[in-house]
N, C-alpha and C. Protein backbone atom coordinates (compact mmCIF):
# COMPACT_ATOMS: atom_id res chain seq x y z
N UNK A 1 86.02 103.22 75.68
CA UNK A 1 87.32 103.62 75.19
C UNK A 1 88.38 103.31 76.24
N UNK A 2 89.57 102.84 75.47
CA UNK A 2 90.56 102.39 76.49
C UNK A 2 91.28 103.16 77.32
N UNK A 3 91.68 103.82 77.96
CA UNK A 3 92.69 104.90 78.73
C UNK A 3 93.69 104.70 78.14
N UNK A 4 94.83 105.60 78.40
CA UNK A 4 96.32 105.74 78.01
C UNK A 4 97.20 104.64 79.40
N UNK A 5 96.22 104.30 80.44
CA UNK A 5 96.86 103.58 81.54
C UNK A 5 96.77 102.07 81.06
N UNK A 6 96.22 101.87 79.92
CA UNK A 6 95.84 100.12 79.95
C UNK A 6 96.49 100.17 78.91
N UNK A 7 97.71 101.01 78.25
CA UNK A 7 98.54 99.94 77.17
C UNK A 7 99.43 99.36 78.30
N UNK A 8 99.93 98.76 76.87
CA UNK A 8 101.24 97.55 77.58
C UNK A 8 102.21 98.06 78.02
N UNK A 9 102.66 99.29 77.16
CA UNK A 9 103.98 99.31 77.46
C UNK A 9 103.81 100.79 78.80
N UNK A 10 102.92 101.38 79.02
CA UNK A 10 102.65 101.88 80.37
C UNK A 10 102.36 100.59 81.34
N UNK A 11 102.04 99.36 81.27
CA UNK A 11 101.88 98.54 82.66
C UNK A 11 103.47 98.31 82.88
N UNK A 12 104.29 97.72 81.76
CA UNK A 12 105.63 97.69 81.73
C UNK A 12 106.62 98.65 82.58
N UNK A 13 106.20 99.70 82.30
CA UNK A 13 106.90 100.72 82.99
C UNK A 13 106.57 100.89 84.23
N UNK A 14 105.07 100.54 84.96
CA UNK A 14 104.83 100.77 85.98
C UNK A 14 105.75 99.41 86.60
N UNK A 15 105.61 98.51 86.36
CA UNK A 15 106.19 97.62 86.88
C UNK A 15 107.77 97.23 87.48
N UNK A 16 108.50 97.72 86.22
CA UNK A 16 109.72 98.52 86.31
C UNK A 16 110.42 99.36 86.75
N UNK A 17 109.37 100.89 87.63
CA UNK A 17 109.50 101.55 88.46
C UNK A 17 109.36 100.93 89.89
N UNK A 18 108.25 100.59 89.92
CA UNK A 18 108.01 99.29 91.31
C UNK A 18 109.35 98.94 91.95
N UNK A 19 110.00 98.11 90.82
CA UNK A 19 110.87 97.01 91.12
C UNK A 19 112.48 98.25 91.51
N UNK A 20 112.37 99.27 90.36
CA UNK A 20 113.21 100.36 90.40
C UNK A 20 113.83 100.92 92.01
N UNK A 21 112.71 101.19 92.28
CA UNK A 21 112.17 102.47 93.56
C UNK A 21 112.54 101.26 94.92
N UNK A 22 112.04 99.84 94.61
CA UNK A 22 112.69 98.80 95.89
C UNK A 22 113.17 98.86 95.84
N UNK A 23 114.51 98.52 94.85
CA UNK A 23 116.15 98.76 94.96
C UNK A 23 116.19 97.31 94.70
N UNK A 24 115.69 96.54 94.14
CA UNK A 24 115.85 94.59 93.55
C UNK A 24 116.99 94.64 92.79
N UNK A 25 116.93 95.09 92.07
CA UNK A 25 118.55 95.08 90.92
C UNK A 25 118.33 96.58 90.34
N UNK A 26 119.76 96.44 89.70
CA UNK A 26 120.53 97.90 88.93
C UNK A 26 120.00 97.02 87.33
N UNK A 27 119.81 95.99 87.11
CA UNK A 27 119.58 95.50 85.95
C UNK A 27 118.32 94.87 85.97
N UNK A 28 117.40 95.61 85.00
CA UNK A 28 116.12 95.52 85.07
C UNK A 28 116.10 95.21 83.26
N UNK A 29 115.26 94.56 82.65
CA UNK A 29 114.75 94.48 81.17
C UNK A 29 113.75 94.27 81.18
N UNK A 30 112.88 94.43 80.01
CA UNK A 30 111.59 93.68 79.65
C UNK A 30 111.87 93.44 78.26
N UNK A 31 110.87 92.30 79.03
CA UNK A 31 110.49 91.01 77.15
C UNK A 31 112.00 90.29 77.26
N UNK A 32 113.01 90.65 77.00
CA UNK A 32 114.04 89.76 76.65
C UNK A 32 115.33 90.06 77.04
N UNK A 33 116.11 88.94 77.96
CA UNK A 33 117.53 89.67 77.94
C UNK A 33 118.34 89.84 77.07
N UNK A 34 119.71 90.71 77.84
CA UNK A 34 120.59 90.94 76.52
C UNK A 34 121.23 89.39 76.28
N UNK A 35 121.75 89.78 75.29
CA UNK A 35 122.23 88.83 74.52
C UNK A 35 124.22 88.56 75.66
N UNK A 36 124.33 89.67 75.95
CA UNK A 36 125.68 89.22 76.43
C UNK A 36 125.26 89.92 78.00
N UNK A 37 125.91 89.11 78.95
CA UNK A 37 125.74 89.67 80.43
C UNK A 37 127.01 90.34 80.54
N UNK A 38 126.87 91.30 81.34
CA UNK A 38 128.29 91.26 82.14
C UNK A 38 128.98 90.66 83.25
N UNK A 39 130.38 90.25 83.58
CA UNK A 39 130.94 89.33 84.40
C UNK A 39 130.47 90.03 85.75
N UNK A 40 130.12 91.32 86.13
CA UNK A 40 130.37 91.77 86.93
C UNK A 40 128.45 91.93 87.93
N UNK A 41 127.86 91.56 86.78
CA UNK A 41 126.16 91.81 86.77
C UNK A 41 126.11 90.25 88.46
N UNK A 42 126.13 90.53 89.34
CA UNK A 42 125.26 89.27 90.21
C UNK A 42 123.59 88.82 90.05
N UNK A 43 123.29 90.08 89.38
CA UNK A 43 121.57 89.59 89.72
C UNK A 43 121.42 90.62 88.69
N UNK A 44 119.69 90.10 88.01
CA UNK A 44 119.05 90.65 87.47
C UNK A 44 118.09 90.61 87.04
N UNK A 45 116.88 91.48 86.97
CA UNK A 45 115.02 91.24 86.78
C UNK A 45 114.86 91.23 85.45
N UNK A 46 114.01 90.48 85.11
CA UNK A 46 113.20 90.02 83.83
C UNK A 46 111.92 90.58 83.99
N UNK A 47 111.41 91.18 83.63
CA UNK A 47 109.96 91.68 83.40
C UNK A 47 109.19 91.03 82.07
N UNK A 48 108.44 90.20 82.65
CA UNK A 48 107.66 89.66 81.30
C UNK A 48 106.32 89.85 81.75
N UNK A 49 105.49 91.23 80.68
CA UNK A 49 103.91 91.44 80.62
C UNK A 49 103.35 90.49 79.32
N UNK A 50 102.18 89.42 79.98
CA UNK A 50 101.18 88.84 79.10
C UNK A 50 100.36 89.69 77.94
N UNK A 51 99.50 89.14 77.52
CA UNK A 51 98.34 89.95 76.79
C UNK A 51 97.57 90.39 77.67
N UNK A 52 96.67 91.74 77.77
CA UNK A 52 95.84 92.14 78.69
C UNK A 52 94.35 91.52 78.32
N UNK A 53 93.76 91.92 79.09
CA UNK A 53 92.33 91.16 79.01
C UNK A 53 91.24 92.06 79.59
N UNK A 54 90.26 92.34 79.01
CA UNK A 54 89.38 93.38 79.24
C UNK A 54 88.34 92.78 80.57
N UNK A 55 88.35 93.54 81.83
CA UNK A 55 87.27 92.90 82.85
C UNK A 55 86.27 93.59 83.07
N UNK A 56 85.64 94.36 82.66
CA UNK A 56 84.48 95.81 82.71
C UNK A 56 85.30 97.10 82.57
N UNK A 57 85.80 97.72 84.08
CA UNK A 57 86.09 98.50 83.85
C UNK A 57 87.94 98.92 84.19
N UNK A 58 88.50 97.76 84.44
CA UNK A 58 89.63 97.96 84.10
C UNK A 58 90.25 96.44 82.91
N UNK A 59 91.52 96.45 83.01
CA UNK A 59 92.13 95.84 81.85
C UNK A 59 93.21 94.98 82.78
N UNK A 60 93.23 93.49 82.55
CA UNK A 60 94.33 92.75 83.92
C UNK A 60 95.15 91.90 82.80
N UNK A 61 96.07 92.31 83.40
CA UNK A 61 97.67 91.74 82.79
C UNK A 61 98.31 90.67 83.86
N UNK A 62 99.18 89.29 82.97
CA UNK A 62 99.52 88.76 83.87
C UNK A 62 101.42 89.19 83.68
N UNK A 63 101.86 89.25 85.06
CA UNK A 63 103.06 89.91 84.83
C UNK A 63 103.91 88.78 85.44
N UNK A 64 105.08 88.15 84.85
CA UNK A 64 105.99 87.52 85.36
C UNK A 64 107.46 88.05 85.74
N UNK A 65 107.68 88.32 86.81
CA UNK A 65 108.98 88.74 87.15
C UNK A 65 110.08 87.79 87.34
N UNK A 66 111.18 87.91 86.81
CA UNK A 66 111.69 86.70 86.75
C UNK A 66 113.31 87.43 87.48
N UNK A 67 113.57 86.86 88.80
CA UNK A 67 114.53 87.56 89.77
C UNK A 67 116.03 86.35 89.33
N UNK A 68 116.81 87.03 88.76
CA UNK A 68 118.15 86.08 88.67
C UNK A 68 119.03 86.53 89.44
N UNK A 69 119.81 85.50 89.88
CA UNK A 69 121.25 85.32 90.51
C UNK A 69 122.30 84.49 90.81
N UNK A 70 123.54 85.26 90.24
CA UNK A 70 123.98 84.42 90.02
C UNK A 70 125.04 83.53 90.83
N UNK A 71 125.23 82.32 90.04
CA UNK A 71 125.61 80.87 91.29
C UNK A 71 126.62 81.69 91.98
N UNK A 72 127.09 80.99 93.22
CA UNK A 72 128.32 80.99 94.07
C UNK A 72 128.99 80.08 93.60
N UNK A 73 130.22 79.91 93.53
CA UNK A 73 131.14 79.06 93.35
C UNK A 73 131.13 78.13 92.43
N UNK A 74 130.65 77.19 92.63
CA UNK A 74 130.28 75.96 91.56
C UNK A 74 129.04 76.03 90.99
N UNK A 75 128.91 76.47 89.77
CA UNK A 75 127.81 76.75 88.67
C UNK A 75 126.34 76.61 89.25
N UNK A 76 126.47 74.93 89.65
CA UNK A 76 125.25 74.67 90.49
C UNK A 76 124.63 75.27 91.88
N UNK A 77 125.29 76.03 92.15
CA UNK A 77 124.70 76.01 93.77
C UNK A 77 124.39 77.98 93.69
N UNK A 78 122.68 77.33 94.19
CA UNK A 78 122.28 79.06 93.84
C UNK A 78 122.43 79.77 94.40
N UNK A 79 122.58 80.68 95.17
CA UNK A 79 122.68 81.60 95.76
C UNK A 79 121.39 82.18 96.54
N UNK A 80 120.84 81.16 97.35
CA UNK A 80 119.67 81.59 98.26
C UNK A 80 119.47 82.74 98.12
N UNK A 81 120.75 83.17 99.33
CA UNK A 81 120.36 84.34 100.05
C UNK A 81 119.58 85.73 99.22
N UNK A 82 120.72 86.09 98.07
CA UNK A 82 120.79 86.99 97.17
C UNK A 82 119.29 87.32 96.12
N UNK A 83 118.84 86.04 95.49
CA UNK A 83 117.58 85.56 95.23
C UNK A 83 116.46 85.82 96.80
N UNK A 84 116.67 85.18 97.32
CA UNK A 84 115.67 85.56 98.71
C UNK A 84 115.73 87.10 98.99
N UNK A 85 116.80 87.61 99.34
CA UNK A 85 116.33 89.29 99.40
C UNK A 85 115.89 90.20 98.45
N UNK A 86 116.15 89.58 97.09
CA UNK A 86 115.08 90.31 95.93
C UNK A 86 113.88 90.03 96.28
N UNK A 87 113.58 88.56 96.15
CA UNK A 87 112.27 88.50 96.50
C UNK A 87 111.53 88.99 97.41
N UNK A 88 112.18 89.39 98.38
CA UNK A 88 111.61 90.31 99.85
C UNK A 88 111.33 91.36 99.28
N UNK A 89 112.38 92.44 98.63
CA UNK A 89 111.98 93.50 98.38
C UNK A 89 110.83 93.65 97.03
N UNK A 90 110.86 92.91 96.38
CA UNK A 90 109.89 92.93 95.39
C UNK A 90 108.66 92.27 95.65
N UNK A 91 108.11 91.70 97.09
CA UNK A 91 107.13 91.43 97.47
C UNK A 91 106.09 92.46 98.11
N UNK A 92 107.66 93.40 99.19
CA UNK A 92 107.45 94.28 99.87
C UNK A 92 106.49 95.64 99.10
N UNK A 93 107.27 95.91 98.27
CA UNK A 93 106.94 96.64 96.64
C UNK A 93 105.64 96.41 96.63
N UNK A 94 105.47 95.30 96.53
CA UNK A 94 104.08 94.64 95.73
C UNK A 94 103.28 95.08 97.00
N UNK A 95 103.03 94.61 98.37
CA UNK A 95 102.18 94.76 99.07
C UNK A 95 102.08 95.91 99.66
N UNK A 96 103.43 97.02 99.64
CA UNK A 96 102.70 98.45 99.41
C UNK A 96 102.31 99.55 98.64
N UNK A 97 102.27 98.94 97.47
CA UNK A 97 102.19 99.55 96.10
C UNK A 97 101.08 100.20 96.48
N UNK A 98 100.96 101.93 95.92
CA UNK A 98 99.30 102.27 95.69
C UNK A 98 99.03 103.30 94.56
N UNK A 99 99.01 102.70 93.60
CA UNK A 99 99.17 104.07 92.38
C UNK A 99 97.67 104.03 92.26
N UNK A 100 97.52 105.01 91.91
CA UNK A 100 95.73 104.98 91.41
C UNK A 100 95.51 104.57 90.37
N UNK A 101 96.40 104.44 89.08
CA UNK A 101 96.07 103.86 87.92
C UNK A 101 96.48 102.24 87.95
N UNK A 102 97.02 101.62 88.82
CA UNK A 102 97.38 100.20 88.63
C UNK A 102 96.92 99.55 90.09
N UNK A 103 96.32 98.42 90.04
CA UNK A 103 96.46 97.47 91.17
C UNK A 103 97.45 96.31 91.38
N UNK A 104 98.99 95.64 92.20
CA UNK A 104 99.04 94.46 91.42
C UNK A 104 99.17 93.72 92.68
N UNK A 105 98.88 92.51 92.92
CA UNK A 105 98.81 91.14 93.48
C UNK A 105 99.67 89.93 92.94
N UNK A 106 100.34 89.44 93.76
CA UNK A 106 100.91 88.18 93.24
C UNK A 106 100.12 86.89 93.37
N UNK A 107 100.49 86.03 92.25
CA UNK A 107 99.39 85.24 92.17
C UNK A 107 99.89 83.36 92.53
N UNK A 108 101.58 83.51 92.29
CA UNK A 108 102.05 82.37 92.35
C UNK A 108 103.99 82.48 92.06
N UNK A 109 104.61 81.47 92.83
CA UNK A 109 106.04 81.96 92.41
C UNK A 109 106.54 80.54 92.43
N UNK A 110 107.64 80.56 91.12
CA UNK A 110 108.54 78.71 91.38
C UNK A 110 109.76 79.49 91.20
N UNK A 111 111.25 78.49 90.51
CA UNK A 111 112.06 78.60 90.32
C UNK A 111 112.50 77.96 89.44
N UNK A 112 113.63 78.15 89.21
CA UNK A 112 114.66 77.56 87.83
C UNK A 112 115.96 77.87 87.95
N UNK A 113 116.83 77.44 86.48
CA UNK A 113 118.02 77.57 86.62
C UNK A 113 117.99 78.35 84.73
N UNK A 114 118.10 79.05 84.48
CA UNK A 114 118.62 79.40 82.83
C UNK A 114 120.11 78.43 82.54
N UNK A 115 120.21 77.71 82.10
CA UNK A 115 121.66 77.02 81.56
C UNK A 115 121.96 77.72 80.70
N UNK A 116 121.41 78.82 79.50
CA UNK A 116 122.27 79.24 78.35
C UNK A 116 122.67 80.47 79.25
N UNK A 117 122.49 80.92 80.30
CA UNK A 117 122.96 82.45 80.94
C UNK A 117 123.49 81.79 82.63
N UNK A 118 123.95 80.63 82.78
CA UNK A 118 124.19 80.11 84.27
C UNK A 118 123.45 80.72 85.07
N UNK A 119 122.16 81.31 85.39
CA UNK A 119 122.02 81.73 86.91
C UNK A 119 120.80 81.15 87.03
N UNK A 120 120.57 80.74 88.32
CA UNK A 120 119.34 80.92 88.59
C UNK A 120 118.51 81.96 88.77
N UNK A 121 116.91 81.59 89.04
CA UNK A 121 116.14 82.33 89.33
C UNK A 121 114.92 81.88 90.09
N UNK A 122 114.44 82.92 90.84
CA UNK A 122 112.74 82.75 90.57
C UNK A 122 112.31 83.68 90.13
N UNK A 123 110.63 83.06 89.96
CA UNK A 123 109.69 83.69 89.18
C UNK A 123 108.82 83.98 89.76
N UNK A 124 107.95 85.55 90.45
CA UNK A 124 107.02 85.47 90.55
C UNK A 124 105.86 86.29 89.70
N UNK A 125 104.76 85.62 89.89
CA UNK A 125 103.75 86.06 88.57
C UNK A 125 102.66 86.67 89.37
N UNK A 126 102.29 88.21 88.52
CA UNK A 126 101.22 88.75 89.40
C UNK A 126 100.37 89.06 88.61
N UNK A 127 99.67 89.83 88.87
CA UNK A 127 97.82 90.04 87.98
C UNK A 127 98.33 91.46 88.43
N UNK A 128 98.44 92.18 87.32
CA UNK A 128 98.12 94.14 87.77
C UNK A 128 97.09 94.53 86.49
N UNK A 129 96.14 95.25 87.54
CA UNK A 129 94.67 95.57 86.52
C UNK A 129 95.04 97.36 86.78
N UNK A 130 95.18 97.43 85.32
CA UNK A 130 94.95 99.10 84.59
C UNK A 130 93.52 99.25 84.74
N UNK A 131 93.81 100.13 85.41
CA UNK A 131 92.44 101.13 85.57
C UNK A 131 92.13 101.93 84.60
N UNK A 132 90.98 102.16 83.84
CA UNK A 132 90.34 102.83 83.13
C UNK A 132 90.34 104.59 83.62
């Protein structure tokens, strides 16, 4: 029988607190952004949880965090810095995380640019296994 720790939308939330409690952004979503940003928003996390997958005795999700920010000046030019210190703190997060019901590890990170929302981003993707 599954626990109440291996749905989705409890890994979601754990993940979300994580990112919360670092202090990465004031604008956090999952699954999908809004439809309109605000002018005033510089940065903001994407939380995207996979399908889970049963491994004996816990349940591993692949989680993509997706860190935006937005350009300086001319559309194109990203904003290192701003992007780089999310990613610090949401690494930091990650490597001292210790809940007893979740494990998570990062597994791989790239980047991009969204053109329908101008900002860039990166992405990093981790494995967090719900414990039974």
């Amino acid at each position: 029988m599954k626990s109440e720790y291996t749905r989705l939308s409890r890994v979601e939330d754990f993940v979300t607190r994580l990112i919360g409690s670092a202090g990465v952004s004031g604008q956090i979503f999952v699954q999908t952004l809004p439809v309109t940003l605000k002018k005033g928003w510089r940065d903001m996390v994407l939380v995207d949880v996979g399908r889970g997958k049963q491994n004996g005795a816990y349940m591993s999700y692949t989680v993509n965090v997706y860190l935006y920010g937005r350009p300086t000046g001319d559309l194109q030019k990203k904003d290192a810095e701003l992007i780089d210190g999310m990613e610090e703190k949401f690494r930091e997060a990650v490597r001292q995380s210790s809940d007893e019901h979740y494990e998570i590890t990062e597994e791989w990170c790239d980047s991009g640019y969204d053109t329908a929302r101008n900002f860039h981003f990166n992405v990093v993707s981790c494995i967090v296994k719900a414990h039974e």
